[in-house]
C-alpha atoms as a PDB file:
ATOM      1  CA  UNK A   1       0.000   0.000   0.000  1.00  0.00           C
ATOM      2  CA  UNK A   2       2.715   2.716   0.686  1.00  0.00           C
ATOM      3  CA  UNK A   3       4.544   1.687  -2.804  1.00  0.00           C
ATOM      4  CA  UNK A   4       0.791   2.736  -4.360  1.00  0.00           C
ATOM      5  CA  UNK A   5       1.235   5.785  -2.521  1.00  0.00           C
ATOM      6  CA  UNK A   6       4.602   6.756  -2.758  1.00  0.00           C
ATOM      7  CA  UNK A   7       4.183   6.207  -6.768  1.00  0.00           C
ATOM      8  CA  UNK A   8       0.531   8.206  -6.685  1.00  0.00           C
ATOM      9  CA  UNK A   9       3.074  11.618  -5.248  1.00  0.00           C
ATOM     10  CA  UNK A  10       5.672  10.754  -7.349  1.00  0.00           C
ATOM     11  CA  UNK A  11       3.438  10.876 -10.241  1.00  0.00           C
ATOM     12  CA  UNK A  12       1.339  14.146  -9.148  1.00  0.00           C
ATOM     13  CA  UNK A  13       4.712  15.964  -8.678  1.00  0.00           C
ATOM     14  CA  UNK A  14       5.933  14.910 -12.429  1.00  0.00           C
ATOM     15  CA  UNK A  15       2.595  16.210 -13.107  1.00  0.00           C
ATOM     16  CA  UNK A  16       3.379  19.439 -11.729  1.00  0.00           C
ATOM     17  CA  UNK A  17       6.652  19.456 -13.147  1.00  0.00           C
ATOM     18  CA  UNK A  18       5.048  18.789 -16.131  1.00  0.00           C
ATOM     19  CA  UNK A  19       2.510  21.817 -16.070  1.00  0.00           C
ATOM     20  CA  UNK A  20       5.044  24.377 -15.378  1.00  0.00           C
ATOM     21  CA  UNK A  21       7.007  23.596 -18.024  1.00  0.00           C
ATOM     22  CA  UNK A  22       3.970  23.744 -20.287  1.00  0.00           C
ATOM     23  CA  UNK A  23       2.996  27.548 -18.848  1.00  0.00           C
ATOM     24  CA  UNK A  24       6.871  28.162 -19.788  1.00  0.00           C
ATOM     25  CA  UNK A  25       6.841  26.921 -23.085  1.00  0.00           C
ATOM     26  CA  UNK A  26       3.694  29.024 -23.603  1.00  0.00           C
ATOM     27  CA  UNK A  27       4.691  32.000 -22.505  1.00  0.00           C
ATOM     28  CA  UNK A  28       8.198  31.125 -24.734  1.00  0.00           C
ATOM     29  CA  UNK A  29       5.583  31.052 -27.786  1.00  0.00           C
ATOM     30  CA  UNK A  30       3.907  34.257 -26.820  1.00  0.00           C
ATOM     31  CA  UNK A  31       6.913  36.176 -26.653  1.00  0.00           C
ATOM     32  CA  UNK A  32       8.139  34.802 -29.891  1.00  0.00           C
ATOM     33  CA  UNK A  33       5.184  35.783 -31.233  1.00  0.00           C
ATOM     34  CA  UNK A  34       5.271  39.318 -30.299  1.00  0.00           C
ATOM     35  CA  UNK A  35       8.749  39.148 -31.350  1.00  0.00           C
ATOM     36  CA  UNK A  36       8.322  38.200 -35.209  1.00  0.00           C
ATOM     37  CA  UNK A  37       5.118  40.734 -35.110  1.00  0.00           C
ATOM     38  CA  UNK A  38       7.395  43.908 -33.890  1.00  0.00           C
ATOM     39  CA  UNK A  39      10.123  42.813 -36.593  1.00  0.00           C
ATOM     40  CA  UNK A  40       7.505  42.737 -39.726  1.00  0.00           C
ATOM     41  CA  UNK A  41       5.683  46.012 -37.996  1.00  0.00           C
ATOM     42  CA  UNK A  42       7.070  47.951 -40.719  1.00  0.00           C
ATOM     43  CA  UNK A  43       5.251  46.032 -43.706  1.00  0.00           C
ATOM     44  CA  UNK A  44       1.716  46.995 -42.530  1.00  0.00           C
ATOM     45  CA  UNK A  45      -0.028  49.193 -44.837  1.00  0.00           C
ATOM     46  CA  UNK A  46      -0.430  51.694 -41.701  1.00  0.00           C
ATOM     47  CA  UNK A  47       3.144  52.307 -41.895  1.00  0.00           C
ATOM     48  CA  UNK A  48       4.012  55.871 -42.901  1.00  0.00           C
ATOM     49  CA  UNK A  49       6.800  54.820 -44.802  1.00  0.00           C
ATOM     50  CA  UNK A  50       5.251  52.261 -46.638  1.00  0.00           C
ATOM     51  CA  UNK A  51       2.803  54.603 -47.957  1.00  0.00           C
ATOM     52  CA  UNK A  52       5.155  56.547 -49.343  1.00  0.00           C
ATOM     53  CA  UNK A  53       7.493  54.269 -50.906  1.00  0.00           C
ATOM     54  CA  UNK A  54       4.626  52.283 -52.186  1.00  0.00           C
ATOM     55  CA  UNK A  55       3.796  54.786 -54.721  1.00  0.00           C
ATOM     56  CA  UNK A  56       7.197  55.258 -55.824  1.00  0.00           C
ATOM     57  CA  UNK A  57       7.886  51.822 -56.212  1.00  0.00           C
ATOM     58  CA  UNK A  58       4.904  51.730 -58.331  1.00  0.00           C
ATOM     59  CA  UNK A  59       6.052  54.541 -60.310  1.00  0.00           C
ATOM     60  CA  UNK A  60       9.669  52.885 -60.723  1.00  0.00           C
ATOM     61  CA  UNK A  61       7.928  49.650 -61.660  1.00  0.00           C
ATOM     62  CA  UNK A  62       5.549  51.329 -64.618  1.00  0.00           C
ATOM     63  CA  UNK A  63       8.477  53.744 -65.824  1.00  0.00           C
ATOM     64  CA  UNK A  64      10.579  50.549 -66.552  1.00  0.00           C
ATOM     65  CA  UNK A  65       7.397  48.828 -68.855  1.00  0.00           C
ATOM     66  CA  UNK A  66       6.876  52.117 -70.881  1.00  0.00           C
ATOM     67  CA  UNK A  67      10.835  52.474 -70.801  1.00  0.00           C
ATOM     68  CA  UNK A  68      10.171  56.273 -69.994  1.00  0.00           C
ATOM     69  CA  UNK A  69      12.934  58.077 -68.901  1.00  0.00           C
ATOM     70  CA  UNK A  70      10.429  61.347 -68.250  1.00  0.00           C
ATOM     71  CA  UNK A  71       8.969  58.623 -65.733  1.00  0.00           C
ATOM     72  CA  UNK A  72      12.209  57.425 -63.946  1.00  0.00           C
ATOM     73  CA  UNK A  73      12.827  60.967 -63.521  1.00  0.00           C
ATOM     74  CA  UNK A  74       9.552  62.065 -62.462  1.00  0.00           C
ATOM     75  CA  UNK A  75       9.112  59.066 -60.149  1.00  0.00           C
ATOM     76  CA  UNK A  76      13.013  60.197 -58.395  1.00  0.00           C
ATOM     77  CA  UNK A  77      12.147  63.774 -58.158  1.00  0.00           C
ATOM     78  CA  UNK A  78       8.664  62.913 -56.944  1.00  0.00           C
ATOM     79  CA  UNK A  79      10.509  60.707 -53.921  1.00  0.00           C
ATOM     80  CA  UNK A  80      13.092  63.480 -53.674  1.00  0.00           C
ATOM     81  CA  UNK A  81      10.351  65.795 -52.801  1.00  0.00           C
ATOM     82  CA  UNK A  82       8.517  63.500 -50.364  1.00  0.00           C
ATOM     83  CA  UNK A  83      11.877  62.727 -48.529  1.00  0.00           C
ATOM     84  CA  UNK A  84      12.780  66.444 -48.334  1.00  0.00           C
ATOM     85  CA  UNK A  85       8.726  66.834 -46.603  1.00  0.00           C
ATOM     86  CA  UNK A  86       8.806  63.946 -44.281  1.00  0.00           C
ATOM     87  CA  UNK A  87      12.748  64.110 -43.356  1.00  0.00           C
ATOM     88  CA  UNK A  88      11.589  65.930 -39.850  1.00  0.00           C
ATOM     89  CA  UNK A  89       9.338  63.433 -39.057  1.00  0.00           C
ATOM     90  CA  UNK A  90      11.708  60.399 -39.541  1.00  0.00           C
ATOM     91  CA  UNK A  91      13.985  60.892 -36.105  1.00  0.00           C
ATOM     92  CA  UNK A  92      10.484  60.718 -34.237  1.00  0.00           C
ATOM     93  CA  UNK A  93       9.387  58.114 -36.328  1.00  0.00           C
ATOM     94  CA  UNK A  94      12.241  56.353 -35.013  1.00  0.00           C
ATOM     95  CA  UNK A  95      12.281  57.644 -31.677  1.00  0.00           C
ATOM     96  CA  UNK A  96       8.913  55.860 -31.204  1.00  0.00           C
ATOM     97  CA  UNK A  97       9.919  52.939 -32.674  1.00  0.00           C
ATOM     98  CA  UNK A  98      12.585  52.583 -29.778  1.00  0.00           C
ATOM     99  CA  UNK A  99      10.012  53.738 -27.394  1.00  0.00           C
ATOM    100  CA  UNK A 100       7.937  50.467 -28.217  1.00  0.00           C
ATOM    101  CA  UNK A 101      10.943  48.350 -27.949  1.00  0.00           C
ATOM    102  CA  UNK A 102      11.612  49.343 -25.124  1.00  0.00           C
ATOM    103  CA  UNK A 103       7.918  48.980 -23.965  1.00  0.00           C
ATOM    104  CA  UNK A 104       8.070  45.815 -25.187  1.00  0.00           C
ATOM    105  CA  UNK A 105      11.594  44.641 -23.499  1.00  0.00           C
ATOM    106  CA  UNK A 106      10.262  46.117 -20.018  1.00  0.00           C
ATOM    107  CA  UNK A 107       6.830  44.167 -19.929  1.00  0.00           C
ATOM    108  CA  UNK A 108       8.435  41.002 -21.317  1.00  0.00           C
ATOM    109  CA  UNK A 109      11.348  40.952 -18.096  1.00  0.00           C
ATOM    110  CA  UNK A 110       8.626  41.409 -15.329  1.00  0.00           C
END
């Protein structure tokens, strides 16, 4: 009767064991997570950025099918323009960026 018992706590500790290493693993997975979705942040069509170099890209893209040169160069001093607008903006842009990494490295130690 004690072997039965001794084996019944040995088995509801491995249990245990068993559990925590399953919250761990979870909250490894959740972190990961929130990992890969900070590092492809940028590609979301929210993204300032992106919707600015989107239509330039385009631009570059349909210049090179009609072989234009008018539309390379319209296309560059188009982007040229833009940059010179939004080059204030990019150091908070940034600034931000680090903010929410930082955030994110804060809430993920505690």
């Amino acid at each position: 009767m004690k072997e039965l018992e001794a084996r019944r706590k040995a088995l509801a500790l491995e249990s245990d064991v068993y559990r925590e290493t399953l919250k761990l693993q979870l909250q490894n997975l959740q972190l990961y997570g929130a990992h890969v979705r900070q590092r492809f942040n940028f590609l979301r069509p929210s993204n300032p950025l992106m919707m600015l170099i989107g239509p330039l890209i385009g631009g570059l893209v349909q210049s090179r099918r009609k072989s234009s040169r008018m539309g390379l160069f319209a296309s560059l001093l188009f982007g040229w323009k833009m940059f010179r607008k939004i080059r204030a903006l990019i150091p908070t842009l940034l600034a931000r960026r680090k903010r929410r990494q930082k955030e994110g490295a804060s809430a993920s130690a505690s």
